[in-house]
PDB file of N, CA and C in Angstrom:
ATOM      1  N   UNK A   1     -19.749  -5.501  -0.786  1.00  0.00           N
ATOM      2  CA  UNK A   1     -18.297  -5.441  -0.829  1.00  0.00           C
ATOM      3  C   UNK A   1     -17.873  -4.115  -1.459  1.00  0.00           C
ATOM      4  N   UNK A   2     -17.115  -3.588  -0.738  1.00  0.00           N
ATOM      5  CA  UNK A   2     -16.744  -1.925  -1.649  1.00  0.00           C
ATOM      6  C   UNK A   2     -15.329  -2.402  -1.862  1.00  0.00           C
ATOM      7  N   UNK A   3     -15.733  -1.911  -3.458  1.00  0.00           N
ATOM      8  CA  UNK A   3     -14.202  -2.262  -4.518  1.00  0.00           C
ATOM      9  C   UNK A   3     -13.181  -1.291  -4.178  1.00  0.00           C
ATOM     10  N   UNK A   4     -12.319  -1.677  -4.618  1.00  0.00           N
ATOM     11  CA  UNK A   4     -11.149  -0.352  -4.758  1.00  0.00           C
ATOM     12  C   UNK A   4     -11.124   0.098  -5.131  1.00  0.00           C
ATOM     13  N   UNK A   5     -10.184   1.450  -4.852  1.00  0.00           N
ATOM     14  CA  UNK A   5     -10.406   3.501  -5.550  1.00  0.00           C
ATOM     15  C   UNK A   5      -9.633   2.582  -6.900  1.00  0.00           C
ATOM     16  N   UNK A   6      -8.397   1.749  -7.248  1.00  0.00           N
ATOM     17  CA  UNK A   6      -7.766   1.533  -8.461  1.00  0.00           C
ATOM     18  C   UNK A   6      -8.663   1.264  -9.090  1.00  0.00           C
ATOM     19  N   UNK A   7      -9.554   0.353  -8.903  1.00  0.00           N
ATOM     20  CA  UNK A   7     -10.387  -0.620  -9.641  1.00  0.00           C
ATOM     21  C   UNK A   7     -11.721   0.651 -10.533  1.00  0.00           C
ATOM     22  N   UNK A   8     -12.211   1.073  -9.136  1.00  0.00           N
ATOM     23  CA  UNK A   8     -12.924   1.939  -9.578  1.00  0.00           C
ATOM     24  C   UNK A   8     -12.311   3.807 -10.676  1.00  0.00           C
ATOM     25  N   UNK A   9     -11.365   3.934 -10.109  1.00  0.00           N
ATOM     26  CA  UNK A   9     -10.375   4.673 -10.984  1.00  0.00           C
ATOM     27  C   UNK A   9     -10.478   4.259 -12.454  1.00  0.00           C
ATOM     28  N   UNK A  10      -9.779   3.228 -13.016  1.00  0.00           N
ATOM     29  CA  UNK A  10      -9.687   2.644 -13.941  1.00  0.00           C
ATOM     30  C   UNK A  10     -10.961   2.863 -14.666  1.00  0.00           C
ATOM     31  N   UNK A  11     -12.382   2.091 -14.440  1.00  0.00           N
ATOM     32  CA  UNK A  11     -13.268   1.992 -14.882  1.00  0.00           C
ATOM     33  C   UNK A  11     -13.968   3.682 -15.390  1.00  0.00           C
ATOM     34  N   UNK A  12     -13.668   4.874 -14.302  1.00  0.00           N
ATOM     35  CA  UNK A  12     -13.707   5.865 -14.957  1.00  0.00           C
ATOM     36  C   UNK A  12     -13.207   6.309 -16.093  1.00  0.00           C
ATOM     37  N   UNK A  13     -11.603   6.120 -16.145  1.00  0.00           N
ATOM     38  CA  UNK A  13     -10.899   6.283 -16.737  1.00  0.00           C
ATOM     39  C   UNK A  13     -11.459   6.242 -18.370  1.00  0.00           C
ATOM     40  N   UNK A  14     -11.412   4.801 -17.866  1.00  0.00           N
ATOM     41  CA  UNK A  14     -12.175   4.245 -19.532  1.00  0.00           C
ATOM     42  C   UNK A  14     -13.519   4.963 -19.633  1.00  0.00           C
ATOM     43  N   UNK A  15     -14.242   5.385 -19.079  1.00  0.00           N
ATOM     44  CA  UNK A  15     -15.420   5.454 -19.465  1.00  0.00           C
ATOM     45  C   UNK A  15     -15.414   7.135 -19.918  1.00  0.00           C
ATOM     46  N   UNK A  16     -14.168   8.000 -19.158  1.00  0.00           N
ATOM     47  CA  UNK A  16     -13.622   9.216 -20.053  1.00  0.00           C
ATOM     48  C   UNK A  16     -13.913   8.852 -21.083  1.00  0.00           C
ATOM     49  N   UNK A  17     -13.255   7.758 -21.685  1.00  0.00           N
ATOM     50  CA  UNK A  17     -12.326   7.824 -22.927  1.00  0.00           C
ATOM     51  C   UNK A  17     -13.180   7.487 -24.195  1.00  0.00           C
ATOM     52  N   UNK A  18     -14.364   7.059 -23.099  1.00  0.00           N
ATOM     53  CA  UNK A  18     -15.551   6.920 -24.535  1.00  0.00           C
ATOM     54  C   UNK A  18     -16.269   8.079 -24.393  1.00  0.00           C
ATOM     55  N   UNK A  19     -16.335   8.925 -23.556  1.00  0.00           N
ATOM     56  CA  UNK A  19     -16.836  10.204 -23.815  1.00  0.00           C
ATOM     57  C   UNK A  19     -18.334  10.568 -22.663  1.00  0.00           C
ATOM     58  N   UNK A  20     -17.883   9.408 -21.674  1.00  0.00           N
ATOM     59  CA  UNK A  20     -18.656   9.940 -20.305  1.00  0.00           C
ATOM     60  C   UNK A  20     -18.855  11.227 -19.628  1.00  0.00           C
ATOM     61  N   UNK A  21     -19.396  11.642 -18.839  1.00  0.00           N
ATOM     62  CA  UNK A  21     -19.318  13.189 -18.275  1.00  0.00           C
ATOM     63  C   UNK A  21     -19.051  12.911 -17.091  1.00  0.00           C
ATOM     64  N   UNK A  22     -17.867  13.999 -16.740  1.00  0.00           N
ATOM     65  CA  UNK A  22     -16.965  13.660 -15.572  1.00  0.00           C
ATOM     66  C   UNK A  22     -18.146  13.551 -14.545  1.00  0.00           C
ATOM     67  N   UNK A  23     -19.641  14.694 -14.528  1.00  0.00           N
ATOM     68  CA  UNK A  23     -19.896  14.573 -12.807  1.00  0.00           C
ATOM     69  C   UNK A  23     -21.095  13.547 -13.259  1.00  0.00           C
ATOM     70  N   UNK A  24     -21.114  12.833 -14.001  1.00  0.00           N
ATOM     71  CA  UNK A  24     -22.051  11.805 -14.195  1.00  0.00           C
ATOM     72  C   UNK A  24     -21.126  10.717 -13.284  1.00  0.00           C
ATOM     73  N   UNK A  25     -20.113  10.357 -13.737  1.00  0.00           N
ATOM     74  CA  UNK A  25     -19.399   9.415 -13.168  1.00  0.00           C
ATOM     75  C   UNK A  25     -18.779   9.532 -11.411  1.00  0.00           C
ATOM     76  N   UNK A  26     -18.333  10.633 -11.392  1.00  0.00           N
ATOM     77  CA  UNK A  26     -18.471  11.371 -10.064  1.00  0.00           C
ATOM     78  C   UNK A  26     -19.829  10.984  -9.222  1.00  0.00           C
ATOM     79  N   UNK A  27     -20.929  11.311  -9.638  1.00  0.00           N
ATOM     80  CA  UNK A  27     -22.558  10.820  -9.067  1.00  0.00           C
ATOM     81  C   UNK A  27     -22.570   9.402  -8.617  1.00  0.00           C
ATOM     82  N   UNK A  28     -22.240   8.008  -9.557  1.00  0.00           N
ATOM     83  CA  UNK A  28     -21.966   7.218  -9.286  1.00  0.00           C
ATOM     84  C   UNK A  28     -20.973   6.874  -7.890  1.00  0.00           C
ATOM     85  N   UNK A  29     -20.010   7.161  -8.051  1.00  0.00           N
ATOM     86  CA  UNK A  29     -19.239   6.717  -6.674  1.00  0.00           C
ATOM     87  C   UNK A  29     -19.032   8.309  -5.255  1.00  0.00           C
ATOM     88  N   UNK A  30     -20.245   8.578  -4.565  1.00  0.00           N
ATOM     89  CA  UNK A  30     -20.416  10.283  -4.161  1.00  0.00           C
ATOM     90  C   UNK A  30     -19.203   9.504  -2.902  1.00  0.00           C
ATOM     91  N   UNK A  31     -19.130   8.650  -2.422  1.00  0.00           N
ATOM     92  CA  UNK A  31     -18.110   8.446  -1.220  1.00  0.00           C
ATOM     93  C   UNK A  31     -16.324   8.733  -1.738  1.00  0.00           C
ATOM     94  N   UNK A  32     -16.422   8.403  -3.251  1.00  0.00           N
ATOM     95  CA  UNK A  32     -15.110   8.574  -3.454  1.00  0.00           C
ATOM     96  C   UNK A  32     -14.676   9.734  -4.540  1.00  0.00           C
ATOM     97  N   UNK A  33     -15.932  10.663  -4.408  1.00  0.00           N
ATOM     98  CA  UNK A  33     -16.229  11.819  -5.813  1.00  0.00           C
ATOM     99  C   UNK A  33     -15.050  12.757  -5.145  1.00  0.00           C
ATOM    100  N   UNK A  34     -14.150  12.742  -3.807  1.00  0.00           N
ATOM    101  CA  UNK A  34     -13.412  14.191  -3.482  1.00  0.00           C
ATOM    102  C   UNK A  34     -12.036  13.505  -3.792  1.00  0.00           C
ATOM    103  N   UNK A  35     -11.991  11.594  -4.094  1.00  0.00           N
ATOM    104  CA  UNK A  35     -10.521  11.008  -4.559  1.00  0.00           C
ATOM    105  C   UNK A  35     -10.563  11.621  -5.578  1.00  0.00           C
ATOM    106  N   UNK A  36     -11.438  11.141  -6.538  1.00  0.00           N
ATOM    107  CA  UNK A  36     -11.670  10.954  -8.038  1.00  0.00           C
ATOM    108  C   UNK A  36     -11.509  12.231  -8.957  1.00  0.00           C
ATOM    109  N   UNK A  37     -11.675  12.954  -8.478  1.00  0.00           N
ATOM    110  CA  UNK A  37     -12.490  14.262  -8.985  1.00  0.00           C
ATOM    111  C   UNK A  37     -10.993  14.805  -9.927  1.00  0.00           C
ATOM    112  N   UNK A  38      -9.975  14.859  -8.995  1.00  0.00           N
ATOM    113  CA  UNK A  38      -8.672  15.707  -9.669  1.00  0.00           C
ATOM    114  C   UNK A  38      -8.124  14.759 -10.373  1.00  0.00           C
ATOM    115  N   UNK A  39      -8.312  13.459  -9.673  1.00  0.00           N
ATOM    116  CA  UNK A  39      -7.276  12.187 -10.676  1.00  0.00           C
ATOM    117  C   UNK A  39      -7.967  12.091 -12.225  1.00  0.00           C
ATOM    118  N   UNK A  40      -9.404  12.642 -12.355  1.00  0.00           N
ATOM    119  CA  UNK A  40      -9.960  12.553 -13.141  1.00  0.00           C
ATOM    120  C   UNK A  40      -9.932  14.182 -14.214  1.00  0.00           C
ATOM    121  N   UNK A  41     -10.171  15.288 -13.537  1.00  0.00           N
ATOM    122  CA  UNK A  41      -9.939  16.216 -13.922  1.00  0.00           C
ATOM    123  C   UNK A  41      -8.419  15.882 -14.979  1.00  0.00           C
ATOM    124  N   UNK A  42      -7.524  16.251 -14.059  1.00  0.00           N
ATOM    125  CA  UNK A  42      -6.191  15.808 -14.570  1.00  0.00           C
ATOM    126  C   UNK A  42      -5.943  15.052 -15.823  1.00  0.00           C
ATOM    127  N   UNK A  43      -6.834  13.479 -16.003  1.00  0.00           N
ATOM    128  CA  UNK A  43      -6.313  13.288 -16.865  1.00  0.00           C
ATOM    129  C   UNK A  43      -7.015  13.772 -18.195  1.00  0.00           C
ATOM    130  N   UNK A  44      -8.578  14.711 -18.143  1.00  0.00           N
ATOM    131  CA  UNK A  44      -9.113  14.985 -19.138  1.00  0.00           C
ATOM    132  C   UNK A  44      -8.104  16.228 -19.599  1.00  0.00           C
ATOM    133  N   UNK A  45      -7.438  16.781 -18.746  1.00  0.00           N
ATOM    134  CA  UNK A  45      -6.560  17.958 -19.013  1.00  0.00           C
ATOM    135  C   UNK A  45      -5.568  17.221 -20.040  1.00  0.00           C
ATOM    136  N   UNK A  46      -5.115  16.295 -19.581  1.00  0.00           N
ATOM    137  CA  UNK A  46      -3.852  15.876 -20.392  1.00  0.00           C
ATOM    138  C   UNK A  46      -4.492  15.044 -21.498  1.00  0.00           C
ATOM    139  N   UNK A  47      -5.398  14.644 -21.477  1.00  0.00           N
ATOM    140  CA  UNK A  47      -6.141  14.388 -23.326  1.00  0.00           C
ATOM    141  C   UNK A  47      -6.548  15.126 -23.879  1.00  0.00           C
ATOM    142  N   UNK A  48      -6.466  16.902 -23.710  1.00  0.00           N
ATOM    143  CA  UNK A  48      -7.528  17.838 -23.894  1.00  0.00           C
ATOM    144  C   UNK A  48      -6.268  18.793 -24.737  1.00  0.00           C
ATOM    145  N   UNK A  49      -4.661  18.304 -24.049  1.00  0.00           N
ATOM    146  CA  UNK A  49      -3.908  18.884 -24.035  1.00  0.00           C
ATOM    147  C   UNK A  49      -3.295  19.327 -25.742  1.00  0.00           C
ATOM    148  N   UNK A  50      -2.746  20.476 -26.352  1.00  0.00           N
ATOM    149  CA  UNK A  50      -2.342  20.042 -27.734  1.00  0.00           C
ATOM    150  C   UNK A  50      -0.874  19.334 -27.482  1.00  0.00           C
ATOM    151  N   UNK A  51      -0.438  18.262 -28.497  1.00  0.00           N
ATOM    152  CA  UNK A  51       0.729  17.253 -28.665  1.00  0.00           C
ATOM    153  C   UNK A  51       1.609  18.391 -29.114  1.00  0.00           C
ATOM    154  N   UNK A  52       2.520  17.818 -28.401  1.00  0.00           N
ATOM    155  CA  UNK A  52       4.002  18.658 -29.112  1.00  0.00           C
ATOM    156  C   UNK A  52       4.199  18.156 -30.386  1.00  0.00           C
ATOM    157  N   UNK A  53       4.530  18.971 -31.649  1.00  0.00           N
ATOM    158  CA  UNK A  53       5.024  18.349 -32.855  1.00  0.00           C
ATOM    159  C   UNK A  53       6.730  18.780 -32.691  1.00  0.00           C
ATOM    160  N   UNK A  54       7.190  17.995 -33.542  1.00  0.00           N
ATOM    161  CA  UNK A  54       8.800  18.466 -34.379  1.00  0.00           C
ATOM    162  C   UNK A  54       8.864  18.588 -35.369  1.00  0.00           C
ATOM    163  N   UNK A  55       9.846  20.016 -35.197  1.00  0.00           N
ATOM    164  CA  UNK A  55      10.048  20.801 -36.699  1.00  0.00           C
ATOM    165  C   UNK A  55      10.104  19.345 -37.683  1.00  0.00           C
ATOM    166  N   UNK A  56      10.097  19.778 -38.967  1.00  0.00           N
ATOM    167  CA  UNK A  56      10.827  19.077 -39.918  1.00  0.00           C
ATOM    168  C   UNK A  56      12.289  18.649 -39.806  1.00  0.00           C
ATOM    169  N   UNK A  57      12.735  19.583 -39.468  1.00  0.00           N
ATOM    170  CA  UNK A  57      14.419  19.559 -39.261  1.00  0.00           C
ATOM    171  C   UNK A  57      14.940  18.940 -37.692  1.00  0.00           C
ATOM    172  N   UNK A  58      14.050  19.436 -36.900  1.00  0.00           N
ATOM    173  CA  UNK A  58      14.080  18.535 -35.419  1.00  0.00           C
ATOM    174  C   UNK A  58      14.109  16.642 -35.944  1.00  0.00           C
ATOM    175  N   UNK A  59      12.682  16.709 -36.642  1.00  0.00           N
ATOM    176  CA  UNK A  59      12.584  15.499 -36.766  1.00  0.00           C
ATOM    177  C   UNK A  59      14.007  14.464 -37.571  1.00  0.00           C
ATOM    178  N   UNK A  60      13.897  15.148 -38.868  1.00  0.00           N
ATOM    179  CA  UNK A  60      15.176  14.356 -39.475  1.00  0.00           C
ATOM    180  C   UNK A  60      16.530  14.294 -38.795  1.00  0.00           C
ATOM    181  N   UNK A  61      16.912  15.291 -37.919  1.00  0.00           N
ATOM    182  CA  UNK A  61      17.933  15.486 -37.035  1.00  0.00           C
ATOM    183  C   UNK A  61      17.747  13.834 -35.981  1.00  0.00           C
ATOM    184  N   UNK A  62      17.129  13.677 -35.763  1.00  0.00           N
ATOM    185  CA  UNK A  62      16.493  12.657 -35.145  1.00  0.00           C
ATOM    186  C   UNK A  62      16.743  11.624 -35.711  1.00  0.00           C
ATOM    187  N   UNK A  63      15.691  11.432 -36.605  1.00  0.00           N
ATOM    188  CA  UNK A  63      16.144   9.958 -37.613  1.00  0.00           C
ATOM    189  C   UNK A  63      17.569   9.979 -37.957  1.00  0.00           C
ATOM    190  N   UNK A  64      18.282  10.800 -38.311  1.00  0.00           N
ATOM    191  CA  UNK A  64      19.695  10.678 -38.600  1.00  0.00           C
ATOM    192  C   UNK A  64      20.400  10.187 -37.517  1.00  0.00           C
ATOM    193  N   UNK A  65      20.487  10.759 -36.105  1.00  0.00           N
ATOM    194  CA  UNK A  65      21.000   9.963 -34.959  1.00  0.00           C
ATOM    195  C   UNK A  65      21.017   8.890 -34.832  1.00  0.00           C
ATOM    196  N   UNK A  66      19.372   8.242 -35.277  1.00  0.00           N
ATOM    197  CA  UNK A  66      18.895   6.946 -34.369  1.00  0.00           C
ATOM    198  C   UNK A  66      19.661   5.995 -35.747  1.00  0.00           C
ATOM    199  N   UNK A  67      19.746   6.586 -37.218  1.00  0.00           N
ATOM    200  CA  UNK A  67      20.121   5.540 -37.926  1.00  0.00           C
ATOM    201  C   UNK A  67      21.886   5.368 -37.937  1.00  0.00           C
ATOM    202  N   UNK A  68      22.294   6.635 -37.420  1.00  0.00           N
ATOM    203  CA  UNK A  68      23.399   6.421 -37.262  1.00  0.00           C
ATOM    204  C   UNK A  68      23.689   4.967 -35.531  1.00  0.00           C
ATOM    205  N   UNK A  69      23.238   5.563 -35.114  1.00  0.00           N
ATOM    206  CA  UNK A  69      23.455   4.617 -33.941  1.00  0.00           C
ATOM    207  C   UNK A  69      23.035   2.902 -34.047  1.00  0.00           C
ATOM    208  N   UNK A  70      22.263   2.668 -35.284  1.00  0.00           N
ATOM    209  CA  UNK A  70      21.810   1.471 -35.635  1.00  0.00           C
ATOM    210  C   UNK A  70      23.340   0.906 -36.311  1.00  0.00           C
ATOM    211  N   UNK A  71      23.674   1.809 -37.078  1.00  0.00           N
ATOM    212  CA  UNK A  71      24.800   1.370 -38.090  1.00  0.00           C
ATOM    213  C   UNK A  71      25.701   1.174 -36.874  1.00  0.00           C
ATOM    214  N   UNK A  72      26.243   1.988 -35.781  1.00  0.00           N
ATOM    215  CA  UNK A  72      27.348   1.639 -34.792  1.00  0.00           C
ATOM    216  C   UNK A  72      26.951   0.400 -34.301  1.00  0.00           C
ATOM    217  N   UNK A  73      25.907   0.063 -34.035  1.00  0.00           N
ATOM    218  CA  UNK A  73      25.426  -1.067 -33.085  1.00  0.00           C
ATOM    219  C   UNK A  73      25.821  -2.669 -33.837  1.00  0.00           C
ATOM    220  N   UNK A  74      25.555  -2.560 -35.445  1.00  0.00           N
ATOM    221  CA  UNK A  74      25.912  -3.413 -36.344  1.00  0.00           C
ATOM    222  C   UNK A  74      27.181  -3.574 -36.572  1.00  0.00           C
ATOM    223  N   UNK A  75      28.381  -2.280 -36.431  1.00  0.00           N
ATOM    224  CA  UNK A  75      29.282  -2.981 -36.790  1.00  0.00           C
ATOM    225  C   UNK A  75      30.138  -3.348 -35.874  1.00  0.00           C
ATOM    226  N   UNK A  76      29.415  -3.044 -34.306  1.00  0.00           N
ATOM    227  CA  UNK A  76      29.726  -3.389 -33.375  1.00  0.00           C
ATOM    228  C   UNK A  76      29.779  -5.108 -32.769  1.00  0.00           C
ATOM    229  N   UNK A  77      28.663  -5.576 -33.178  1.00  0.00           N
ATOM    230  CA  UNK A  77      28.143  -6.988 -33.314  1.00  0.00           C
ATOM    231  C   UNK A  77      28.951  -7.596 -34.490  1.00  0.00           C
ATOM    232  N   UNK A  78      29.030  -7.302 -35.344  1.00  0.00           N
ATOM    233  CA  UNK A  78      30.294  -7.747 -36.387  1.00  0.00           C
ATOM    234  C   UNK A  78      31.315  -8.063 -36.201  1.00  0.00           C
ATOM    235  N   UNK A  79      32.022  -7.232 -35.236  1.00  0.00           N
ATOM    236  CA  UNK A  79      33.477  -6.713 -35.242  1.00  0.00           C
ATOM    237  C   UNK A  79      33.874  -7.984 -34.091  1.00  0.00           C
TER     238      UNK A  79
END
């Protein structure tokens, strides 16, 4: 029975994520190594990637919004 590219996708996926080697896993499925290859590339790119941080001041700018908008929401439900 040949599984599906999702099914089999997935199972790469995870097996990235413990620290598999892409053409090890590629070797395993060679009929579906020309699907796999970029969906897989791709996502080691985007775990490989550095995270955006926020300033200090970005950030509190932030929390100040969201707590302001908590307080509207409360005295909205009040009122």
């Amino acid at each position: 029975m040949r599984r599906e590219f999702a099914d089999i996708l997935d199972e790469c996926l995870r097996e990235l994520n413990r620290g598999a080697d892409l053409e090890a896993l590629l070797r395993r499925y060679p009929d579906r190594a020309s699907e796999l290859r970029p969906l897989l590339e791709a996502a080691l790119a985007v775990r490989e990637a550095p995270r955006p941080r926020l300033s200090p001041r970005a950030n509190a700018a932030g929390r100040q919004r969201l707590m302001r908008a908590v307080a509207r929401k409360r005295r909205e439900r009040e009122a």
